[in-house]
Protein backbone atom coordinates (compact mmCIF):
# COMPACT_ATOMS: atom_id res chain seq x y z
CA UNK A 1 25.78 -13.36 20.18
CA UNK A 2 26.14 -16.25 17.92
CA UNK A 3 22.53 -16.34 17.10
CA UNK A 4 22.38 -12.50 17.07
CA UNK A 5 24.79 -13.15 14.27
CA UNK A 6 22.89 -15.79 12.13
CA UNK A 7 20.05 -14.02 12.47
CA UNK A 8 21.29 -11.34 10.85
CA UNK A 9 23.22 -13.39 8.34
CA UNK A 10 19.76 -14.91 7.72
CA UNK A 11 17.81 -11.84 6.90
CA UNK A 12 20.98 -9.94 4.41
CA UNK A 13 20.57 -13.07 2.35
CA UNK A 14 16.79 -13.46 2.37
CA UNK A 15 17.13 -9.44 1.75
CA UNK A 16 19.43 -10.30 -1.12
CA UNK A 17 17.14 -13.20 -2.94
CA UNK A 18 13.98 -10.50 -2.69
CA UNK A 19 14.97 -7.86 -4.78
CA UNK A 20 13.45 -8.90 -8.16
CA UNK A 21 9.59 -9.14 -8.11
CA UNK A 22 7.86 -12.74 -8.14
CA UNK A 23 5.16 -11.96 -9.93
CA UNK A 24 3.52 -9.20 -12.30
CA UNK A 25 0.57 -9.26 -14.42
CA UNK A 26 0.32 -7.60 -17.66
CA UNK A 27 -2.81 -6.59 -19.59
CA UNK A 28 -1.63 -5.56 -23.27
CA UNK A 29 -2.80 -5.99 -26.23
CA UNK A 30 -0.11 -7.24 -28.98
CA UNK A 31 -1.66 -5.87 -32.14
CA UNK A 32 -0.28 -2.74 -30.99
CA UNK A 33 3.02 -1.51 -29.88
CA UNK A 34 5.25 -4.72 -30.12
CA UNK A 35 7.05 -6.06 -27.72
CA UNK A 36 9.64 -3.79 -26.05
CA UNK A 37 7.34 -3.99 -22.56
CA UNK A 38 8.01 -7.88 -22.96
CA UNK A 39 11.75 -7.21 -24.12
CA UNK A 40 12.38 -4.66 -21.06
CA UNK A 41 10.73 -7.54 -17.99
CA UNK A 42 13.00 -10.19 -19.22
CA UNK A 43 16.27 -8.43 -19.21
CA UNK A 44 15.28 -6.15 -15.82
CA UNK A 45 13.64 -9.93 -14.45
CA UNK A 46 14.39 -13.15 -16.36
CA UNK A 47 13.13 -15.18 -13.52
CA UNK A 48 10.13 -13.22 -12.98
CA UNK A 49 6.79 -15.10 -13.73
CA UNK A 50 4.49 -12.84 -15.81
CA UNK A 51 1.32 -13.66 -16.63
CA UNK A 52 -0.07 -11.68 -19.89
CA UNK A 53 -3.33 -11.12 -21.02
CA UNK A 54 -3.52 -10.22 -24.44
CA UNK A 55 -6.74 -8.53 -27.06
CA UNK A 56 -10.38 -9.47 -26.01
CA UNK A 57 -9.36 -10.78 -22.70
CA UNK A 58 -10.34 -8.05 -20.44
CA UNK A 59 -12.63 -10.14 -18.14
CA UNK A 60 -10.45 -13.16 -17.78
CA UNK A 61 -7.63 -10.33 -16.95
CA UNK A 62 -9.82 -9.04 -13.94
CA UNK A 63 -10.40 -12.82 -12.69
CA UNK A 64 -6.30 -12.94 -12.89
CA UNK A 65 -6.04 -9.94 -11.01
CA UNK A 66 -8.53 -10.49 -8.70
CA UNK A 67 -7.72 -14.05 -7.75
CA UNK A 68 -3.70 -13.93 -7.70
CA UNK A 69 -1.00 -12.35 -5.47
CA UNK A 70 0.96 -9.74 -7.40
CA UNK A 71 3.81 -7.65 -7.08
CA UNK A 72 2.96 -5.63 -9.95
CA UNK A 73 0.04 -4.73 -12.33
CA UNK A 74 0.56 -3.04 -15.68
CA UNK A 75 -2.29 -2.06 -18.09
CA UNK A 76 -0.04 -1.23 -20.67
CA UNK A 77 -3.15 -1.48 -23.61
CA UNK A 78 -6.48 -1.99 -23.89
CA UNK A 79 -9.53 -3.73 -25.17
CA UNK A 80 -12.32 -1.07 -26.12
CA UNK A 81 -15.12 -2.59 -26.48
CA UNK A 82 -15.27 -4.91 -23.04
CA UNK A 83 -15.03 -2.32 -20.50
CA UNK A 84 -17.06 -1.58 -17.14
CA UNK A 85 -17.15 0.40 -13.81
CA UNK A 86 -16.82 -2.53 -12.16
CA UNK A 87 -13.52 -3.84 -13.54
CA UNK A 88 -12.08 -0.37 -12.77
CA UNK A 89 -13.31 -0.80 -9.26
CA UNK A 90 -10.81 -3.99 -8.87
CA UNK A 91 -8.16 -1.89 -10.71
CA UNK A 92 -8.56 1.14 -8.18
CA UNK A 93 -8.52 -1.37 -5.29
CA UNK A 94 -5.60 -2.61 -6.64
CA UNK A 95 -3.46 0.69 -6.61
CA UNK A 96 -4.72 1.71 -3.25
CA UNK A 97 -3.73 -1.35 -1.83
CA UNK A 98 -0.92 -2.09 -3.38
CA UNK A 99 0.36 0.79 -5.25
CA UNK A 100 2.62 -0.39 -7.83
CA UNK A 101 0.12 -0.06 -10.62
CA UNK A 102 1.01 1.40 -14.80
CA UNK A 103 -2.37 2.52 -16.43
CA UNK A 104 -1.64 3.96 -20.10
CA UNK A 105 -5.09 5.43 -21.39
CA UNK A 106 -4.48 6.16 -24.75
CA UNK A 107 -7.44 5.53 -26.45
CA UNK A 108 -10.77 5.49 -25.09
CA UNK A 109 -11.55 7.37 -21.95
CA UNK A 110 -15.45 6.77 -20.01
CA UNK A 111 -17.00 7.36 -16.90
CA UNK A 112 -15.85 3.77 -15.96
CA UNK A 113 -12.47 4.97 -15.16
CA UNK A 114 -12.80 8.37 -13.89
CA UNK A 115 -12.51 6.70 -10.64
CA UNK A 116 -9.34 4.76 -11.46
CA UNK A 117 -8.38 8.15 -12.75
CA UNK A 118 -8.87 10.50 -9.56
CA UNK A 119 -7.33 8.20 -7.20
CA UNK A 120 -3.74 8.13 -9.27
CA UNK A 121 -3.95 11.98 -9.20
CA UNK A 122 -5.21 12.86 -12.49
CA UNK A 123 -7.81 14.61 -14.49
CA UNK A 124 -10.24 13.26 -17.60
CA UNK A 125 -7.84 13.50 -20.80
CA UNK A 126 -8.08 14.87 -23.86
CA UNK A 127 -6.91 13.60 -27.32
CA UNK A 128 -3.76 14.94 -29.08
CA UNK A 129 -2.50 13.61 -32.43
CA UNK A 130 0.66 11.33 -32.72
CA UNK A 131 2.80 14.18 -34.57
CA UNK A 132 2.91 16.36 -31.82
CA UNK A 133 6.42 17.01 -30.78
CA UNK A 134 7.37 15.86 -26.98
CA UNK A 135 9.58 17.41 -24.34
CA UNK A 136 10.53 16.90 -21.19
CA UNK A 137 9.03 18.45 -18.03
CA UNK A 138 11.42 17.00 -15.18
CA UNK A 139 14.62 16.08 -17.38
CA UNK A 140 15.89 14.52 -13.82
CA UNK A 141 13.22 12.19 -12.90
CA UNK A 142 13.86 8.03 -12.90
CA UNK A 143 11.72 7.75 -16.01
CA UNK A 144 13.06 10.05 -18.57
CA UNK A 145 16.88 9.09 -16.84
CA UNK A 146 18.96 8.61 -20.43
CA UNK A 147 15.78 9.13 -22.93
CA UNK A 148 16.17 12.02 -25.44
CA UNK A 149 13.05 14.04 -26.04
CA UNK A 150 10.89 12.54 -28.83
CA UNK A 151 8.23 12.50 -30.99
CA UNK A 152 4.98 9.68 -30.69
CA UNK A 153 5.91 7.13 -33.20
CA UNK A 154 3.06 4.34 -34.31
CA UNK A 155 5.83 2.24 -35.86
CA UNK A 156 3.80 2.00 -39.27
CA UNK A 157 0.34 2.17 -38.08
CA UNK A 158 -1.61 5.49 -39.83
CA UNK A 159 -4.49 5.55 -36.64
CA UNK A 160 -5.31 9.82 -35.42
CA UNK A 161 -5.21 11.60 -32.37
CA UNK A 162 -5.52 8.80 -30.22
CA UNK A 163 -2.95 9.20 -27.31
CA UNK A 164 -3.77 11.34 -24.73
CA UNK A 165 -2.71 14.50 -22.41
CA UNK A 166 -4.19 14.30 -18.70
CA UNK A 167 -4.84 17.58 -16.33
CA UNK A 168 -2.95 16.50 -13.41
CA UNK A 169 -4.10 17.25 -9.19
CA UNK A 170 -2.26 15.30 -6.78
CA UNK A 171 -0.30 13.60 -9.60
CA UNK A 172 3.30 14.83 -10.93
CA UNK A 173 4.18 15.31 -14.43
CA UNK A 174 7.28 13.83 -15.70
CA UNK A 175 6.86 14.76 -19.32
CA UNK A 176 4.56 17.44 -21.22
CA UNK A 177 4.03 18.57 -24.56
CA UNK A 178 4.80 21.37 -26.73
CA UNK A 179 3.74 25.43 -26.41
CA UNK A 180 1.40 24.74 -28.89
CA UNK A 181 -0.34 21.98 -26.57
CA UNK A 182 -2.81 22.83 -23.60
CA UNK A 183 -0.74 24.08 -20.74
CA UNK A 184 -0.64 22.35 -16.86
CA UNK A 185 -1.80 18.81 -18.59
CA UNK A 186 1.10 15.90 -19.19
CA UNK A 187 1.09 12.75 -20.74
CA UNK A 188 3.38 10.96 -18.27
CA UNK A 189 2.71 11.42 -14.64
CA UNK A 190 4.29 9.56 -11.43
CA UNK A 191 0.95 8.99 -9.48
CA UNK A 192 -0.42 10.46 -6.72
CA UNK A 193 1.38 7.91 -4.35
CA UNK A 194 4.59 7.38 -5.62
CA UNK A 195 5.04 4.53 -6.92
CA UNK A 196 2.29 4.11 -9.79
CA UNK A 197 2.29 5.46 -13.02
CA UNK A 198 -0.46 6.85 -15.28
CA UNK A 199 -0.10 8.00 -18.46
CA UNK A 200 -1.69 8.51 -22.30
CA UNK A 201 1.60 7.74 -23.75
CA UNK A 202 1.91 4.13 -24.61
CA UNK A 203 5.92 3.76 -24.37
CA UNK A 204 6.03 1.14 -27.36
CA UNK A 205 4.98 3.68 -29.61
CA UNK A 206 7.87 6.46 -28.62
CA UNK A 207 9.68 5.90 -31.68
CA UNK A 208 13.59 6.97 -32.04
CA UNK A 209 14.78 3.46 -30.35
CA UNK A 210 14.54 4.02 -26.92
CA UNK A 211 10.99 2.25 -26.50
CA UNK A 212 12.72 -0.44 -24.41
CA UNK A 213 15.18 1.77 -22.34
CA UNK A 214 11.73 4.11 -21.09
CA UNK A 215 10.08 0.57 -20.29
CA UNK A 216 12.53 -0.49 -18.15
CA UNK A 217 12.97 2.87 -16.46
CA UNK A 218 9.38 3.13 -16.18
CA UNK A 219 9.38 -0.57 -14.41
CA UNK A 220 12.67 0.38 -12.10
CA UNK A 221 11.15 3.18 -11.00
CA UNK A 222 7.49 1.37 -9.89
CA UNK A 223 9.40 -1.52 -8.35
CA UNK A 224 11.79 0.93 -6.98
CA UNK A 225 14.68 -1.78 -5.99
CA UNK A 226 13.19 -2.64 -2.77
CA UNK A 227 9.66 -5.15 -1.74
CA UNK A 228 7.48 -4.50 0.74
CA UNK A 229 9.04 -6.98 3.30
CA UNK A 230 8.52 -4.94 6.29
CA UNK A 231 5.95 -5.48 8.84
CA UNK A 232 4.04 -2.98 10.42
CA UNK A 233 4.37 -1.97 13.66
CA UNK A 234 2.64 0.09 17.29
CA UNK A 235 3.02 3.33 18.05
CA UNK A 236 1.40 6.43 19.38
CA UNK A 237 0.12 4.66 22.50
CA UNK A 238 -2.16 6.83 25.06
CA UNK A 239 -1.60 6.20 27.95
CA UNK A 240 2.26 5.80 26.93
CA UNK A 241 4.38 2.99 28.73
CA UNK A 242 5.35 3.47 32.08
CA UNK A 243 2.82 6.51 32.61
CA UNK A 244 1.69 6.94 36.24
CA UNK A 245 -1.43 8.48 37.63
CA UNK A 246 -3.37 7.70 34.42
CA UNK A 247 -7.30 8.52 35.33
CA UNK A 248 -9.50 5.58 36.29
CA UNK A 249 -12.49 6.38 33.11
CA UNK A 250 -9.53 6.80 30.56
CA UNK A 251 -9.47 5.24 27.28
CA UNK A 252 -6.38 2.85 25.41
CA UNK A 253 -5.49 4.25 22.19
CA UNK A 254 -2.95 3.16 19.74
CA UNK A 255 -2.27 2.92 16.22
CA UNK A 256 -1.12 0.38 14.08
CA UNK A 257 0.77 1.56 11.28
CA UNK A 258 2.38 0.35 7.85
CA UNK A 259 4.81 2.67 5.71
CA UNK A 260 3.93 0.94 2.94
CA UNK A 261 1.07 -1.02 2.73
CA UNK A 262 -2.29 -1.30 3.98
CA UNK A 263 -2.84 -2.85 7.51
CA UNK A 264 -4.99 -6.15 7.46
CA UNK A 265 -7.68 -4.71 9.79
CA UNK A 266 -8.60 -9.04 10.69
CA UNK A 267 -5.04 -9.16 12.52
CA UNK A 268 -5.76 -6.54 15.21
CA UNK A 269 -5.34 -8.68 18.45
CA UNK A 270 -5.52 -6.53 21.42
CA UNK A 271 -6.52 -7.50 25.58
CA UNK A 272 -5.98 -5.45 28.59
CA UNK A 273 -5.42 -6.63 31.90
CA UNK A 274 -4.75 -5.54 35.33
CA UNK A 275 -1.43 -7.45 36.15
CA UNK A 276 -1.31 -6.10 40.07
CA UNK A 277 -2.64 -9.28 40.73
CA UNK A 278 -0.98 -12.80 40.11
CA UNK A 279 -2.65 -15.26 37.65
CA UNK A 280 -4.54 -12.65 35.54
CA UNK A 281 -6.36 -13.35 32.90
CA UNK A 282 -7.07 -11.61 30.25
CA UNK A 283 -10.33 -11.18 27.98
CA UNK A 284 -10.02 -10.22 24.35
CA UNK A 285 -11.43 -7.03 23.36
CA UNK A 286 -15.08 -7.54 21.27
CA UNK A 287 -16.06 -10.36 22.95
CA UNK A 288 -19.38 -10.68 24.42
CA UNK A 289 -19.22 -9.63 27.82
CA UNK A 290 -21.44 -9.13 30.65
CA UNK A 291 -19.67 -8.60 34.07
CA UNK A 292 -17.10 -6.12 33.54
CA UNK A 293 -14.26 -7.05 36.03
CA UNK A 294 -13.96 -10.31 37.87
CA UNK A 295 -11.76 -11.95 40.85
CA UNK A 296 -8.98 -11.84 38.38
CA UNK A 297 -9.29 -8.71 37.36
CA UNK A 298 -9.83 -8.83 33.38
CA UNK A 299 -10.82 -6.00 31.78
CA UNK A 300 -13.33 -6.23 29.42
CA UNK A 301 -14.51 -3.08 26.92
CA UNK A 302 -14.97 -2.59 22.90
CA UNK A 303 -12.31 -1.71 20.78
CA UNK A 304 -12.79 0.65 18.10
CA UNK A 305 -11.01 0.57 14.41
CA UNK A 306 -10.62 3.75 12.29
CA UNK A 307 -9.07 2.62 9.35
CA UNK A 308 -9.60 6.62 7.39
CA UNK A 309 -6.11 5.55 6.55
CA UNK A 310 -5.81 2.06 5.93
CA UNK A 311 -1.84 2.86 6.71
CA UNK A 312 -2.31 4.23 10.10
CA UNK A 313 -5.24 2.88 12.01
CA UNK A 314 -5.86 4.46 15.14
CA UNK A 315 -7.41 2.25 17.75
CA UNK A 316 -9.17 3.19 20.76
CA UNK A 317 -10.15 0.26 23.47
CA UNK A 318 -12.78 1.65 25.77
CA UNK A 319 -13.22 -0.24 29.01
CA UNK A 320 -16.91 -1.31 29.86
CA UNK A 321 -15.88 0.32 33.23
CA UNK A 322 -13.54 2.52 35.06
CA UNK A 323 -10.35 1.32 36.55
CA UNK A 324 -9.68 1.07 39.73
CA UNK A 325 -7.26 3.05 41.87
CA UNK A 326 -3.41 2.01 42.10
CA UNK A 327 -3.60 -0.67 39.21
CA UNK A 328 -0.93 -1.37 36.96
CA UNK A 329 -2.44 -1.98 33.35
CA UNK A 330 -0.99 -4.30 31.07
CA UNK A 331 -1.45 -3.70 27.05
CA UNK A 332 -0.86 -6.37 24.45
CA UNK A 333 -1.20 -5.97 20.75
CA UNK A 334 -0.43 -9.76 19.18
CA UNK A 335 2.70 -10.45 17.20
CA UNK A 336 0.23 -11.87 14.31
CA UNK A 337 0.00 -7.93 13.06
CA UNK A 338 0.09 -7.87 9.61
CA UNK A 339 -0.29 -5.87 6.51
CA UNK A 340 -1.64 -6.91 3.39
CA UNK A 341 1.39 -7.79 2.32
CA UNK A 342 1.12 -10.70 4.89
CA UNK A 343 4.01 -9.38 6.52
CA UNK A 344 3.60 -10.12 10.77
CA UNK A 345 4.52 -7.91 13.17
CA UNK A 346 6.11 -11.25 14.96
CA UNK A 347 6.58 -10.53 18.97
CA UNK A 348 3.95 -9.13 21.01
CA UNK A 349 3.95 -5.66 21.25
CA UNK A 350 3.55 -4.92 25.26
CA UNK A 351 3.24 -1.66 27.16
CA UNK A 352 2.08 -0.98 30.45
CA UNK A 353 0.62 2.15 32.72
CA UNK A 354 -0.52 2.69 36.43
CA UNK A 355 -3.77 4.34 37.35
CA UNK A 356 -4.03 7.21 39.76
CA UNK A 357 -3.42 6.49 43.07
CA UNK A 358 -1.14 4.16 42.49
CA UNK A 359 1.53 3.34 45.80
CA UNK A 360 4.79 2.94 45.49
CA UNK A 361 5.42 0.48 48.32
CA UNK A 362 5.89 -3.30 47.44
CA UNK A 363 2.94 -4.39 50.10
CA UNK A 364 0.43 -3.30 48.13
CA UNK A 365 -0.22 -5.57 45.90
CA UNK A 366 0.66 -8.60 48.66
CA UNK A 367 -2.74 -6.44 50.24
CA UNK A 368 -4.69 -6.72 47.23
CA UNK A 369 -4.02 -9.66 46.67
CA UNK A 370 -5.20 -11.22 50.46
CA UNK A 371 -8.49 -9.40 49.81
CA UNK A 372 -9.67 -12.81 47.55
């Protein structure tokens, strides 16, 4: 009980020193805007590291990106000139693999980031003028918490219809624009998974003093108070544990599964064995095999990954040959699970079935067994 009890004591206070973020990258551009994004990270974070990459520094930003471990990435403005499909690829991997991504589009839109675009939920957008008077579509969501409706403010700066409105799909609108304005687009949208946000309204220009306060609740609501510190985890296992009378030429399926990350297909550790007999060894599924079952009774076979969902991947083993009668099968998936997090599953996850014609009386296996 004692260690039950540290345990525990461990993990609240480890919960309790991961709340803030570590790290967060920041691609802006300072010419533009000011620094409320800055202002709003250090009082949410002061000792958060964030690494900014300011003006004509959009290839050195994708090296950052691309090379580092972050907790979050905001693109909160942009170079115009420097832009490719490519570095919209490694932004689009990003949020799919690690959703807490801010993209503000609010100047120049291209074919490069249609991609980026489509996979937070929303359509190509169109330009609207900074004048145009702003509203609130969900007056109850985390972003617009506190923040009176407003009007786009460029703090001195006498640029056109630069900022933009976006159709939205799978996206959901926070805040829209007037009557007068094209109807079923926004210009702030909580992306397509949740946690990301996309938008052509650059918050540092929202004018009426609240630029910080809609930074901050823009940032609370991406982080969302709580890391990814969970690991994933085995379920949906066919045959199930303890099934009996499971048919010799069946297959092992299971799935290994992350709420909120994507699972790091390289960590997928599974063997099979038959553990009616004493000493078993097991053989690791993929490995090159050419006699199917030996004296031991190792059970060889491929195992196949479907990673459709990189958050569920269904796995199906399928033994090189049938089973034999009355065995009792056992399943391992190693503890080294992980998710791309790097958060490990930690124990073994173990299950075992028998096979049809499996006997209930303890001499059986002492009779298998005197057979070698």
């Amino acid at each position: 009980m004692k260690k039950v009890a540290l345990l525990l004591t461990v993990l609240v206070v480890a919960a309790a020193f991961a709340q803030d973020p570590d790290a967060i990258i920041v691609k802006y551009d300072s010419t533009y805007g000011g620094n409320y994004l800055a202002g709003a990270l250090g009082s949410l974070w002061p000792g958060c590291s964030v690494t900014y990459y300011d003006g004509n520094t959009w290839p050195t930003f994708i090296t950052g990106l691309t090379g580092g471990t972050w907790d979050m990435c905001i693109v909160a403005a942009i170079n115009y000139t420097s832009f490719t499909t490519s570095d919209y690829t490694a932004l689009t991997t990003y949020y799919t693999d690690y959703a807490k991504l801010h993209y503000v589009n609010w100047y120049a839109h291209g074919s490069y980031d249609s991609g980026l675009e489509t996979a937070m939920g929303a359509g190509n957008p169109t330009s609207m003028g900074f004048t145009s008077a702003h509203y609130v579509w969900d007056a109850g969501h985390d972003i617009v918490d506190g923040i009176d409706p407003w009007t786009l403010d460029m703090h001195g700066w006498g640029f056109g219809g630069y900022h933009h409105r976006y159709p939205w799909t799978t996206a959901s609108p926070v805040t829209g624009w007037t009557a007068t304005e094209t109807s079923g687009q926004a210009g702030l949208m909580e992306a397509e998974n949740g946690e990301g946000v996309i938008t052509g309204l650059y918050a540092s220009y929202m004018g009426g003093g609240q630029e910080q306060e809609l930074w901050e609740n823009i940032l609370e609501f991406m982080w969302g108070g709580e890391p990814d510190l969970e690991p994933p985890y085995v379920y949906g296992m066919d045959p199930d544990d303890g099934e009996v009378d499971v048919p010799l030429d069946s297959n092992i399926i299971f799935h290994c599964k992350d709420d909120l990350s994507k699972v790091d297909l390289t960590t997928i550790d599974f063997t099979a064995r038959d553990t009616s007999l004493s000493d078993g060894r097991a053989l690791k599924s993929g490995a090159s095999v050419s006699v199917a079952f030996d004296s031991t009774r190792s059970i060889a076979g491929d195992l196949d990954i479907d990673d459709t969902d990189p958050k569920d991947v269904l796995c199906t083993f399928d033994p090189a040959d049938p089973m034999r009668e009355g065995d009792t099968i056992s399943c391992t998936v190693d503890g080294g699970l992980a998710d791309a997090k790097g958060n490990e599953m930690g124990d073994d996850f173990v299950w075992t079935f028998d096979t049809e014609g499996a006997v209930a009386d303890t001499t059986w296996g002492a009779i298998k067994a005197s057979e070698f």
